[in-house]
PDB file of N, CA and C in Angstrom:
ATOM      1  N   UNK A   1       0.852  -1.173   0.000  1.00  0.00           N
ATOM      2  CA  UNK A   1       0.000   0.000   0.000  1.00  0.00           C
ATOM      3  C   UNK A   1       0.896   1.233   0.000  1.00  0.00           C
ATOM      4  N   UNK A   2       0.518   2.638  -0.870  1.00  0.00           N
ATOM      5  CA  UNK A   2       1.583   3.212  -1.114  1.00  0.00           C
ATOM      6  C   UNK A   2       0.831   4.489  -0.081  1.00  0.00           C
ATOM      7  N   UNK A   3       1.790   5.151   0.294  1.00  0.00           N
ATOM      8  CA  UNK A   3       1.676   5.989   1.420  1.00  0.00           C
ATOM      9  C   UNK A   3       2.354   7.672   0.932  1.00  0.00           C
ATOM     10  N   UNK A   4       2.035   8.384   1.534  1.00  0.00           N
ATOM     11  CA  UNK A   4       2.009   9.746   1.066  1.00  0.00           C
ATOM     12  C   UNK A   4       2.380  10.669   2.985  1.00  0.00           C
ATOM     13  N   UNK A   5       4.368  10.434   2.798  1.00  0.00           N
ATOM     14  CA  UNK A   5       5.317  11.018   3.851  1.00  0.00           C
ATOM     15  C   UNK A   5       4.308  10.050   4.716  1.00  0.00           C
ATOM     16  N   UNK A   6       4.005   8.760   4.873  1.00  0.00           N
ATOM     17  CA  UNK A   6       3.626   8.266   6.173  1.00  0.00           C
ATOM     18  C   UNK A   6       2.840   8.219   6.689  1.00  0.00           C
ATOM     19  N   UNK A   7       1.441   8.850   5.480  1.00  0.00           N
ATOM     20  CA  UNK A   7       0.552   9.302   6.114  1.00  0.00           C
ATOM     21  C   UNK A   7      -0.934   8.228   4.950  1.00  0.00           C
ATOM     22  N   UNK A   8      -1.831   7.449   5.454  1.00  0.00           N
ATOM     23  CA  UNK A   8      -2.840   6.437   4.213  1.00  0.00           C
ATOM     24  C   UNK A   8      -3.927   7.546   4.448  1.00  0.00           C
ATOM     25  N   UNK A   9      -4.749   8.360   3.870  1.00  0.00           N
ATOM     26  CA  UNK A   9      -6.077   8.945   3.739  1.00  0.00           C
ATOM     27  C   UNK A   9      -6.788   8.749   2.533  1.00  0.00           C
ATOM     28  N   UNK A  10      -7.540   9.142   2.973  1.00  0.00           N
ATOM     29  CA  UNK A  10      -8.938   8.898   1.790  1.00  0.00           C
ATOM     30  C   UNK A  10     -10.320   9.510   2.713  1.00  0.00           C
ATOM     31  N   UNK A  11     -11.528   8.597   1.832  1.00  0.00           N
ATOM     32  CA  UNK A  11     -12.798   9.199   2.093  1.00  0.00           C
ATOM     33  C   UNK A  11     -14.000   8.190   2.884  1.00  0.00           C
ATOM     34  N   UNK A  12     -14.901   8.386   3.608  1.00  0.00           N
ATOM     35  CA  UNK A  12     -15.756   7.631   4.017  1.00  0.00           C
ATOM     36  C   UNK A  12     -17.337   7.856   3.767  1.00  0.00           C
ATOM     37  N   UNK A  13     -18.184   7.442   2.774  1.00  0.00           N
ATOM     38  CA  UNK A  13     -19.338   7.822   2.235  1.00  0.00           C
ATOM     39  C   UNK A  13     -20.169   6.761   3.425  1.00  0.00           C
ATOM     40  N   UNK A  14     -21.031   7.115   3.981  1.00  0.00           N
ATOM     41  CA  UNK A  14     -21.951   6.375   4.788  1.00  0.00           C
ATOM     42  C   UNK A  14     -23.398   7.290   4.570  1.00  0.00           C
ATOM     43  N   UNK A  15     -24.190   5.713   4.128  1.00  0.00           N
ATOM     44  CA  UNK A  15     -25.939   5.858   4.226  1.00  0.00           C
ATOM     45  C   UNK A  15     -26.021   4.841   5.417  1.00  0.00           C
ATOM     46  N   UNK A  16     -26.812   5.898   6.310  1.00  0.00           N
ATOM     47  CA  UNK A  16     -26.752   4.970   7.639  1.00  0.00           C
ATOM     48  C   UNK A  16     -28.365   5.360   8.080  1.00  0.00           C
ATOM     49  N   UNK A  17     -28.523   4.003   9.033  1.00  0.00           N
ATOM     50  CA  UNK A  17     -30.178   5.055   9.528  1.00  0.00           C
ATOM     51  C   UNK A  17     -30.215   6.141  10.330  1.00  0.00           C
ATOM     52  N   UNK A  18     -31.185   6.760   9.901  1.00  0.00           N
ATOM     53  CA  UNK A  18     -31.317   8.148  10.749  1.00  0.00           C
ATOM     54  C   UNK A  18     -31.688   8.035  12.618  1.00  0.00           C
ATOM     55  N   UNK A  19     -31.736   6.948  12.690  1.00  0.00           N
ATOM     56  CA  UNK A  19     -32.116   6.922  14.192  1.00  0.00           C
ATOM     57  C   UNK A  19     -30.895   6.634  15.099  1.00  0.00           C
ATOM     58  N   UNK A  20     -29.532   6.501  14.514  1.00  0.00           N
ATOM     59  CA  UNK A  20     -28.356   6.485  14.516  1.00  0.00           C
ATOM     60  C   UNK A  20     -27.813   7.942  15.362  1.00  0.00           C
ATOM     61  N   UNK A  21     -27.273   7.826  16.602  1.00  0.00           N
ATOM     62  CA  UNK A  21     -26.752   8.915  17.195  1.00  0.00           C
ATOM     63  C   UNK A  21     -25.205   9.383  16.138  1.00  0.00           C
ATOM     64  N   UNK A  22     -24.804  10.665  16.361  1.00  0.00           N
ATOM     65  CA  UNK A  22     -23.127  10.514  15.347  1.00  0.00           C
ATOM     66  C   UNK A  22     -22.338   9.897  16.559  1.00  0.00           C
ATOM     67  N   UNK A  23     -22.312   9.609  17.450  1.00  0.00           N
ATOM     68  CA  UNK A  23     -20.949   8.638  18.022  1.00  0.00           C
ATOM     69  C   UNK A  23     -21.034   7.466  17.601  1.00  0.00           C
ATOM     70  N   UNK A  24     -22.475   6.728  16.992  1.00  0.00           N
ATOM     71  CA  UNK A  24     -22.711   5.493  16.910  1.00  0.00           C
ATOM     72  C   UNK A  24     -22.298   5.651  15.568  1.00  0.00           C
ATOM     73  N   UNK A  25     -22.603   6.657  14.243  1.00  0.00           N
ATOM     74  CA  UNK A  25     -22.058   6.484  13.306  1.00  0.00           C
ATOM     75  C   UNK A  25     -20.807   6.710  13.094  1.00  0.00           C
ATOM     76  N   UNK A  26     -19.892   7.223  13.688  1.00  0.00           N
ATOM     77  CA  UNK A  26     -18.842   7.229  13.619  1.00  0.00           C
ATOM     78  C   UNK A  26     -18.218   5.966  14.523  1.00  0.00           C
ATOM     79  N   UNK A  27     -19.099   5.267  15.563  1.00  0.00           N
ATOM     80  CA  UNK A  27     -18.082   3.763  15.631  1.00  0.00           C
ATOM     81  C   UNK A  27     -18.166   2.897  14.282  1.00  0.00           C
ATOM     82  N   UNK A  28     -19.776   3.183  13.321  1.00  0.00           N
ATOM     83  CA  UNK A  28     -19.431   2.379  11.939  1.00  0.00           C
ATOM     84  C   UNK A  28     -18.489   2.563  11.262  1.00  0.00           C
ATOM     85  N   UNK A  29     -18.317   4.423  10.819  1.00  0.00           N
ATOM     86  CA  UNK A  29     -17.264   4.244  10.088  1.00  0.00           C
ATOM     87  C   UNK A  29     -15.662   3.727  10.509  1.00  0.00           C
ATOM     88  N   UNK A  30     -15.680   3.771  11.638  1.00  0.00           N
ATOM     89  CA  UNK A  30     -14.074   3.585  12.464  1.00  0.00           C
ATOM     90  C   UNK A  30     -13.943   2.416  12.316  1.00  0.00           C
ATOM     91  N   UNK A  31     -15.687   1.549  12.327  1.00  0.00           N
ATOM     92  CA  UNK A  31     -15.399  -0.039  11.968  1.00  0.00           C
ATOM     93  C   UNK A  31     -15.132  -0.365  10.462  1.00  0.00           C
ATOM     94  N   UNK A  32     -15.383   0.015   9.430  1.00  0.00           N
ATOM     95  CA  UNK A  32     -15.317   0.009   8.326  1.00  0.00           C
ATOM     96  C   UNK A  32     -13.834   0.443   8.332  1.00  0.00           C
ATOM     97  N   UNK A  33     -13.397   1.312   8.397  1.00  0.00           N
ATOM     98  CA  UNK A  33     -12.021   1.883   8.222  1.00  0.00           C
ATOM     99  C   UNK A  33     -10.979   0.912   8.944  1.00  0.00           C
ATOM    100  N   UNK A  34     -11.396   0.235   9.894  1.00  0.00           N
ATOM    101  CA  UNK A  34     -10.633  -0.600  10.223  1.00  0.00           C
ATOM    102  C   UNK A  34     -10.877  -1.575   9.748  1.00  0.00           C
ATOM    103  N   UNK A  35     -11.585  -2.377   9.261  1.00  0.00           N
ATOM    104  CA  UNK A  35     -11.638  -3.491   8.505  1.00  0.00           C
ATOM    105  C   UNK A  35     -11.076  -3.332   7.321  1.00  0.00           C
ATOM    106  N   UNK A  36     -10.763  -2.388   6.762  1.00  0.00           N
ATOM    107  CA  UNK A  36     -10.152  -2.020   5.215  1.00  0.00           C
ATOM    108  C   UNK A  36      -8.878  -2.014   5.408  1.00  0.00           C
ATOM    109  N   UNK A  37      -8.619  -1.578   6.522  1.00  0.00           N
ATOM    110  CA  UNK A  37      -7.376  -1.585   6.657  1.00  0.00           C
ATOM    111  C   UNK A  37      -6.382  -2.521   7.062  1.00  0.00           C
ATOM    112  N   UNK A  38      -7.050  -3.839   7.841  1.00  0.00           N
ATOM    113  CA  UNK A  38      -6.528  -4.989   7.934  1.00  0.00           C
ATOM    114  C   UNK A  38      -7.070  -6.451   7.111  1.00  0.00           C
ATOM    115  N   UNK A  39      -8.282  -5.912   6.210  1.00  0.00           N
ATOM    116  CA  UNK A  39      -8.208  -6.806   5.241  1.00  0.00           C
ATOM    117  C   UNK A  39      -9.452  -7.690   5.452  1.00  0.00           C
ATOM    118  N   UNK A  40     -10.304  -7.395   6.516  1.00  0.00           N
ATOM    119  CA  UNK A  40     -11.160  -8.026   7.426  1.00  0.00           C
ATOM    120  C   UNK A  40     -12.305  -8.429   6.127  1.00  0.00           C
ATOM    121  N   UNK A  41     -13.177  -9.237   6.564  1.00  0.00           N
ATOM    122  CA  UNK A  41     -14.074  -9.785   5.773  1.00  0.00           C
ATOM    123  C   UNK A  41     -15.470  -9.010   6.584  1.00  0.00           C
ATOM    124  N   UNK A  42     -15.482  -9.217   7.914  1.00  0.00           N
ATOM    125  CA  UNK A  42     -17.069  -9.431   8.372  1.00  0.00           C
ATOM    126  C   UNK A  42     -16.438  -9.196   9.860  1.00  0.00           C
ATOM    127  N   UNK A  43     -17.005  -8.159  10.734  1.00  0.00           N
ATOM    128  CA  UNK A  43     -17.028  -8.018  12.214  1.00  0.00           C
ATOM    129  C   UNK A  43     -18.457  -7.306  12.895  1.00  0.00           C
ATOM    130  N   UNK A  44     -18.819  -8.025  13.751  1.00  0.00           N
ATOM    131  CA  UNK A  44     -20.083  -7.784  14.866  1.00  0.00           C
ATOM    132  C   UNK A  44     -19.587  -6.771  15.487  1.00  0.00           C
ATOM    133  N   UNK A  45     -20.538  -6.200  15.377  1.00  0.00           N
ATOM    134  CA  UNK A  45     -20.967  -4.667  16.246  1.00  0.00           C
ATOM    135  C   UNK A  45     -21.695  -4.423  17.226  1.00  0.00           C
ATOM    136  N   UNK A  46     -21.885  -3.493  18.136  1.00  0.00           N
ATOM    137  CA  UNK A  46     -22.631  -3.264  18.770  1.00  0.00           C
ATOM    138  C   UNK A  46     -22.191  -1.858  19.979  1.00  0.00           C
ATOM    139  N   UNK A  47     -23.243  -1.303  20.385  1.00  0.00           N
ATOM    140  CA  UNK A  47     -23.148   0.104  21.462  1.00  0.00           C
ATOM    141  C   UNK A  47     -24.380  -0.030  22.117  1.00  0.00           C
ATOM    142  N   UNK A  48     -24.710   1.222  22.718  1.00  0.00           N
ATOM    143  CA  UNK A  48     -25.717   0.769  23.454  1.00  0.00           C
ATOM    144  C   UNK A  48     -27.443   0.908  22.669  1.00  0.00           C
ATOM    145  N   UNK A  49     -27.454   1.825  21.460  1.00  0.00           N
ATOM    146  CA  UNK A  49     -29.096   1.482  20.414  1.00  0.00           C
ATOM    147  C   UNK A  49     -28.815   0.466  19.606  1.00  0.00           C
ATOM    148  N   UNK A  50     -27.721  -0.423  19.204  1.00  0.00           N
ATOM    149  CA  UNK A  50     -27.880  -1.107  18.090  1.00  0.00           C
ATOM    150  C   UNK A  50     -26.681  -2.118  18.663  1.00  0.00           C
ATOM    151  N   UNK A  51     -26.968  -3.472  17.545  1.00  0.00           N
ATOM    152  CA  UNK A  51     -25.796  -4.915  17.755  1.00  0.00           C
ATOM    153  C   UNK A  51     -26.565  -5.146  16.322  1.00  0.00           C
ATOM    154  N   UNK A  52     -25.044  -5.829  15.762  1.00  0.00           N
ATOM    155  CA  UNK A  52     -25.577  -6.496  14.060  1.00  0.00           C
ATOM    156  C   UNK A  52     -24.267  -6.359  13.551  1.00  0.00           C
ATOM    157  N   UNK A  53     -23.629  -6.458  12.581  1.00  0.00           N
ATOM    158  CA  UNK A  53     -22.624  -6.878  11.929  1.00  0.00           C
ATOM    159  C   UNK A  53     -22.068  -5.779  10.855  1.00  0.00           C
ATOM    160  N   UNK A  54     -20.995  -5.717  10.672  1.00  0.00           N
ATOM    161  CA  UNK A  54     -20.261  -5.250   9.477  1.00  0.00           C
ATOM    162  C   UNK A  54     -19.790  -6.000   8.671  1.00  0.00           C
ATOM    163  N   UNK A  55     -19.745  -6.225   6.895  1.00  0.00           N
ATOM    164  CA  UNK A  55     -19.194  -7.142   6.630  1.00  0.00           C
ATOM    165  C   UNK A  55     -19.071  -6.184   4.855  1.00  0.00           C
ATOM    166  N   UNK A  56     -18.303  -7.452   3.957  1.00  0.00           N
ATOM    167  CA  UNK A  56     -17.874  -6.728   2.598  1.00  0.00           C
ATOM    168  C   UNK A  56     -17.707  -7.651   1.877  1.00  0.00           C
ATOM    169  N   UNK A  57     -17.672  -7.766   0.572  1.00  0.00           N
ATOM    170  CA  UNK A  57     -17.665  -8.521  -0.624  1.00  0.00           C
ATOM    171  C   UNK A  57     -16.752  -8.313  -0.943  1.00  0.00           C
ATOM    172  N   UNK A  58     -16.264  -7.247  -0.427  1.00  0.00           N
ATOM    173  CA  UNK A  58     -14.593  -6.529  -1.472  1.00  0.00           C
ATOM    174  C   UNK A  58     -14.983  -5.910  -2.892  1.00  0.00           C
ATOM    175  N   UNK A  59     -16.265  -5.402  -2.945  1.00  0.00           N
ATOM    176  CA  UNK A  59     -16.486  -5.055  -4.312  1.00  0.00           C
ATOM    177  C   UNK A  59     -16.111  -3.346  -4.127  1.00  0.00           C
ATOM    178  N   UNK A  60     -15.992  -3.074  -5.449  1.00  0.00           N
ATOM    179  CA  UNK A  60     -15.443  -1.696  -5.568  1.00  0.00           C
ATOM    180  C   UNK A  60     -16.450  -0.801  -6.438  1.00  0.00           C
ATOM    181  N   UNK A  61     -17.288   0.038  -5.831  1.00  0.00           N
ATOM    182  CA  UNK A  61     -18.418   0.921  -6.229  1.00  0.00           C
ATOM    183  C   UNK A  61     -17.947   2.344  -6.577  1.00  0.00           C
ATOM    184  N   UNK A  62     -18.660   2.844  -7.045  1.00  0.00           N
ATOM    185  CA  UNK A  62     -18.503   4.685  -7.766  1.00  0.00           C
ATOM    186  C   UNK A  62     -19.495   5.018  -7.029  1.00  0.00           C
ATOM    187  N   UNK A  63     -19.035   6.349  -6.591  1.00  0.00           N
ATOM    188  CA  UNK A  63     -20.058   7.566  -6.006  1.00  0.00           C
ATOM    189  C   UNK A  63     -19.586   8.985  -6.306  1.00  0.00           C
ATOM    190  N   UNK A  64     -19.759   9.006  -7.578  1.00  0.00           N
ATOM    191  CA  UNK A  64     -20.059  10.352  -8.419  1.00  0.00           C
ATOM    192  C   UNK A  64     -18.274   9.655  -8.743  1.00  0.00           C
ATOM    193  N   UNK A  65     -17.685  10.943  -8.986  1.00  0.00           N
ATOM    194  CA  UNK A  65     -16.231  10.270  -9.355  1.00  0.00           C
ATOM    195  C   UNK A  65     -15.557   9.694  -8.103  1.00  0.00           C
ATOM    196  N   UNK A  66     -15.954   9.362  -6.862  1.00  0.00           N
ATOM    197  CA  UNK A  66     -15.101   8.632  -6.144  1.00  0.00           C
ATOM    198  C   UNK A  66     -15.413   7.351  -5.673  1.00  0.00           C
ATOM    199  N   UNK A  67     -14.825   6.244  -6.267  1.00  0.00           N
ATOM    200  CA  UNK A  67     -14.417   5.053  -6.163  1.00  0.00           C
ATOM    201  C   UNK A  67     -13.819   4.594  -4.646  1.00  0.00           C
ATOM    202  N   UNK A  68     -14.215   3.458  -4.199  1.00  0.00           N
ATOM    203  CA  UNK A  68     -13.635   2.776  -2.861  1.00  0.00           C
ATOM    204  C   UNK A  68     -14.342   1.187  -3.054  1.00  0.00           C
ATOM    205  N   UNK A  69     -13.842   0.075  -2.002  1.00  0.00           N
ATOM    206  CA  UNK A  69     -14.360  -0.935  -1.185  1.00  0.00           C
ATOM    207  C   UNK A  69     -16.043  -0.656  -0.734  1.00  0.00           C
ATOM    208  N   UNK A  70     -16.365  -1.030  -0.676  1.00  0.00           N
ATOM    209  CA  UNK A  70     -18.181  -1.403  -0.339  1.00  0.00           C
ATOM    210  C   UNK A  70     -18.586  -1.788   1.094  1.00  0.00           C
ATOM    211  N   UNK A  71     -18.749  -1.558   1.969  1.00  0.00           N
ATOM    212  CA  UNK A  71     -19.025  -2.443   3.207  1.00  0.00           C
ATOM    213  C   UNK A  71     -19.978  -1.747   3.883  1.00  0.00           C
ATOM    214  N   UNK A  72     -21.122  -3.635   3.780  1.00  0.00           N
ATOM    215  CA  UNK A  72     -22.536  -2.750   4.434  1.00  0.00           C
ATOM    216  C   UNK A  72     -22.529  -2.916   5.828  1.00  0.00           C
ATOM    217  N   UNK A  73     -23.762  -3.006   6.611  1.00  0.00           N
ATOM    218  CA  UNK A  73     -24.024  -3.088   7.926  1.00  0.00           C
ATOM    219  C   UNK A  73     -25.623  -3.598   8.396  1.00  0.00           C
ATOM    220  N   UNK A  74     -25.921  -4.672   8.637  1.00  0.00           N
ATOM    221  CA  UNK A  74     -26.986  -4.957   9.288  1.00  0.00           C
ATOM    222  C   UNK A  74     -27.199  -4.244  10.606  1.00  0.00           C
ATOM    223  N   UNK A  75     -28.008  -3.748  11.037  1.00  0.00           N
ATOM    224  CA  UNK A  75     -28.336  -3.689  12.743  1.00  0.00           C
ATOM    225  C   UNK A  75     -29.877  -3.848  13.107  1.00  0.00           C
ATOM    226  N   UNK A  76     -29.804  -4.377  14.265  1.00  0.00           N
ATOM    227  CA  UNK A  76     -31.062  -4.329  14.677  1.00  0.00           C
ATOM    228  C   UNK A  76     -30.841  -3.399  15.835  1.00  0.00           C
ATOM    229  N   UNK A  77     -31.572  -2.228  15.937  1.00  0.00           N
ATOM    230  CA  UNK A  77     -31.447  -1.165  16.613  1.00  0.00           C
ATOM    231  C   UNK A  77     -33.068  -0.959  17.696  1.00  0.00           C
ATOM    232  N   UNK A  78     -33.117  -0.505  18.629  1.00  0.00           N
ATOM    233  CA  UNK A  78     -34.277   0.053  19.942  1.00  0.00           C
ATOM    234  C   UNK A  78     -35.633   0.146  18.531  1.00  0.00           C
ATOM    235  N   UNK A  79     -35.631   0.693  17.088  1.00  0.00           N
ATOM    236  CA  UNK A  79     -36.423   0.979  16.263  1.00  0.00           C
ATOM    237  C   UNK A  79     -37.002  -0.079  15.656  1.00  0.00           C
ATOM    238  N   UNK A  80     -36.064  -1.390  16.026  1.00  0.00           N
ATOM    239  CA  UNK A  80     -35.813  -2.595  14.521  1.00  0.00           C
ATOM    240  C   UNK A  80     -34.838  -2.372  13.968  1.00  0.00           C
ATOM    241  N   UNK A  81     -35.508  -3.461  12.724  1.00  0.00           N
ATOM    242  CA  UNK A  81     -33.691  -4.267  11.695  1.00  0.00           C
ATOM    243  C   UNK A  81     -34.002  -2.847  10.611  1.00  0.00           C
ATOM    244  N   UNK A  82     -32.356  -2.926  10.307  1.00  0.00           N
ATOM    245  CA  UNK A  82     -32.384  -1.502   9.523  1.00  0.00           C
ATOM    246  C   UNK A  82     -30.708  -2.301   9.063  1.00  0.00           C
ATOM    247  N   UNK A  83     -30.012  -1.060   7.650  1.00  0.00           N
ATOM    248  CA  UNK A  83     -29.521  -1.092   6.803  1.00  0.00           C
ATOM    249  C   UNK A  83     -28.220   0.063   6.963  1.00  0.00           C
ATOM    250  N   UNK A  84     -27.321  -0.461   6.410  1.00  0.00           N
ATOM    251  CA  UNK A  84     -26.366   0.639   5.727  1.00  0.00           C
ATOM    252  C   UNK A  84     -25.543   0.402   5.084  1.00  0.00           C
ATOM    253  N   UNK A  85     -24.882   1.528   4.135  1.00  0.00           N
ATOM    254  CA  UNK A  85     -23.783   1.387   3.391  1.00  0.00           C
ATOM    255  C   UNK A  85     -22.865   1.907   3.557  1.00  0.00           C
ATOM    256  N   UNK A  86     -21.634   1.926   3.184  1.00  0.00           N
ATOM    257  CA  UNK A  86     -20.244   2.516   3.299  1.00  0.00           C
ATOM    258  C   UNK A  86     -19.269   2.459   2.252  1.00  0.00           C
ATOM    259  N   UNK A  87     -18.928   3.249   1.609  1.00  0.00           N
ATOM    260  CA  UNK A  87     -17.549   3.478   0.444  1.00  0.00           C
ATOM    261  C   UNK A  87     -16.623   3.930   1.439  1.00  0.00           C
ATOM    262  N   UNK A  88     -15.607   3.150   1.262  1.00  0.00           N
ATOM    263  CA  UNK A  88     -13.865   3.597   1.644  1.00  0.00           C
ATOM    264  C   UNK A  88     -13.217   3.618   0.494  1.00  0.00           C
ATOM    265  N   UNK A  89     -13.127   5.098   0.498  1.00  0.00           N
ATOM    266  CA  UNK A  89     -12.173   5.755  -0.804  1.00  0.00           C
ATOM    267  C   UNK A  89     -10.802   5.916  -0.518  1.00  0.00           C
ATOM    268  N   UNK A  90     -10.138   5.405  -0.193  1.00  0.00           N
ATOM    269  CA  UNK A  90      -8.523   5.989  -0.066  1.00  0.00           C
ATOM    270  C   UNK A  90      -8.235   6.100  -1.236  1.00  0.00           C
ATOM    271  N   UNK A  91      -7.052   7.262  -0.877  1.00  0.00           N
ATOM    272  CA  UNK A  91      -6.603   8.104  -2.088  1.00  0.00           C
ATOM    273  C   UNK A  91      -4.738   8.405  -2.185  1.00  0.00           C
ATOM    274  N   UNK A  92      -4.886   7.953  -1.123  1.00  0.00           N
ATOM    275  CA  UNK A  92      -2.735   7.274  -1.127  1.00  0.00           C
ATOM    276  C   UNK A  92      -2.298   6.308  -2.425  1.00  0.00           C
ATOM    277  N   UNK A  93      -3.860   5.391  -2.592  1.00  0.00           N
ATOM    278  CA  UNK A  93      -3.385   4.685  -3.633  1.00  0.00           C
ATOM    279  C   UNK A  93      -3.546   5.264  -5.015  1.00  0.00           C
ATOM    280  N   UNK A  94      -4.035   6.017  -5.422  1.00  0.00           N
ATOM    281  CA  UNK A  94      -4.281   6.811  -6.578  1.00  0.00           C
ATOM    282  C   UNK A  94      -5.296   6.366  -7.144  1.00  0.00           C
ATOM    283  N   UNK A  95      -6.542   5.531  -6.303  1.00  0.00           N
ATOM    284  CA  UNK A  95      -7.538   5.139  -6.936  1.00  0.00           C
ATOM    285  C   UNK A  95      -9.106   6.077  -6.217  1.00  0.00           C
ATOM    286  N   UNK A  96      -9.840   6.163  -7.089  1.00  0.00           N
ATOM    287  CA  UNK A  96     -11.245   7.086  -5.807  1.00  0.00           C
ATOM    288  C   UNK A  96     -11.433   8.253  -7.312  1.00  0.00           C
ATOM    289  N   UNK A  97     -11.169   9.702  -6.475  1.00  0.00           N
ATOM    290  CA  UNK A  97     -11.228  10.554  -7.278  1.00  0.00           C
ATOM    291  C   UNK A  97     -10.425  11.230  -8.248  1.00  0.00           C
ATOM    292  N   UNK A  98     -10.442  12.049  -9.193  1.00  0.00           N
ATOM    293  CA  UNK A  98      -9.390  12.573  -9.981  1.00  0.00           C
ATOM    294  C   UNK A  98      -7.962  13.182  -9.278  1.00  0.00           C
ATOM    295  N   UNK A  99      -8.185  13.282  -7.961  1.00  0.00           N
ATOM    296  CA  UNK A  99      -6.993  14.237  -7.806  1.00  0.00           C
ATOM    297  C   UNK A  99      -6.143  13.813  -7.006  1.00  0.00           C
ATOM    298  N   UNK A 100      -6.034  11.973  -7.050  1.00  0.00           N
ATOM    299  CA  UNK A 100      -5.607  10.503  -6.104  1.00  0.00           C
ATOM    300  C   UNK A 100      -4.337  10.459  -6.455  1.00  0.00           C
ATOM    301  N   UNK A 101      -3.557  10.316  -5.774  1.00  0.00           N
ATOM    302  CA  UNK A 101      -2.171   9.867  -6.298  1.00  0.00           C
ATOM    303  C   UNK A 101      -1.566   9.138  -7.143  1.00  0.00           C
ATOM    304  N   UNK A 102      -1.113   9.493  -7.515  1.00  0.00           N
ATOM    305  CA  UNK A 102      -0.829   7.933  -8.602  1.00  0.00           C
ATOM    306  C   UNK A 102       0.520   7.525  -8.181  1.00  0.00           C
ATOM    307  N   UNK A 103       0.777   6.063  -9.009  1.00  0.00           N
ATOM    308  CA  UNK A 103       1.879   5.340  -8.296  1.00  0.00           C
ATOM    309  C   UNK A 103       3.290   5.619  -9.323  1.00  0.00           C
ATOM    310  N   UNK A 104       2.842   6.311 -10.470  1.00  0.00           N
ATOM    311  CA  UNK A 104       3.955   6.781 -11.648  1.00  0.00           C
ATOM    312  C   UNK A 104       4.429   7.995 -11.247  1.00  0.00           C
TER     313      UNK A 104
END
């Protein structure tokens, strides 16, 4: 993985449910971001409104011009079973949007 002075960034697109506090969406994305980053297939979740799973196909989706990994999220949350999605765009590798690094 190619790195930029030491440093891997990119982007995190999340459709998450709205009944979702932001600390709870931001433990998804931290879970997503960490699963990308060690290669992970599938990890169980949970806080205190929701428990259900993270997991990925490894497929690689477009959202407008930025490209990433795919990884959804089951939860069953205080509301019920509900849905989400997630693009991890890193851009160290020169893949995502136009203005990504390249490796030439």
């Amino acid at each position: 993985m190619m790195e930029h002075m030491g440093i891997r960034w990119g982007y995190v697109f999340l459709r998450a449910p709205g009944v979702l506090n932001g600390e709870d969406r931001e433990k998804l994305m931290t879970t997503a971001v960490e699963m990308y980053l060690s290669g992970e297939e599938e990890r169980d979740v949970e806080s205190v409104g929701f428990e259900g799973r993270v997991y990925t196909e490894r497929r690689f989706e477009m959202l407008g011009e930025f490209g990433g990994q795919r990884f959804d999220v089951e939860l069953e949350t205080t509301h019920g079973r509900d849905t989400g999605t997630f693009l991890v765009s890193e851009h160290t590798t020169g893949f995502g949007g136009a203005g990504g690094f390249s490796r030439n």
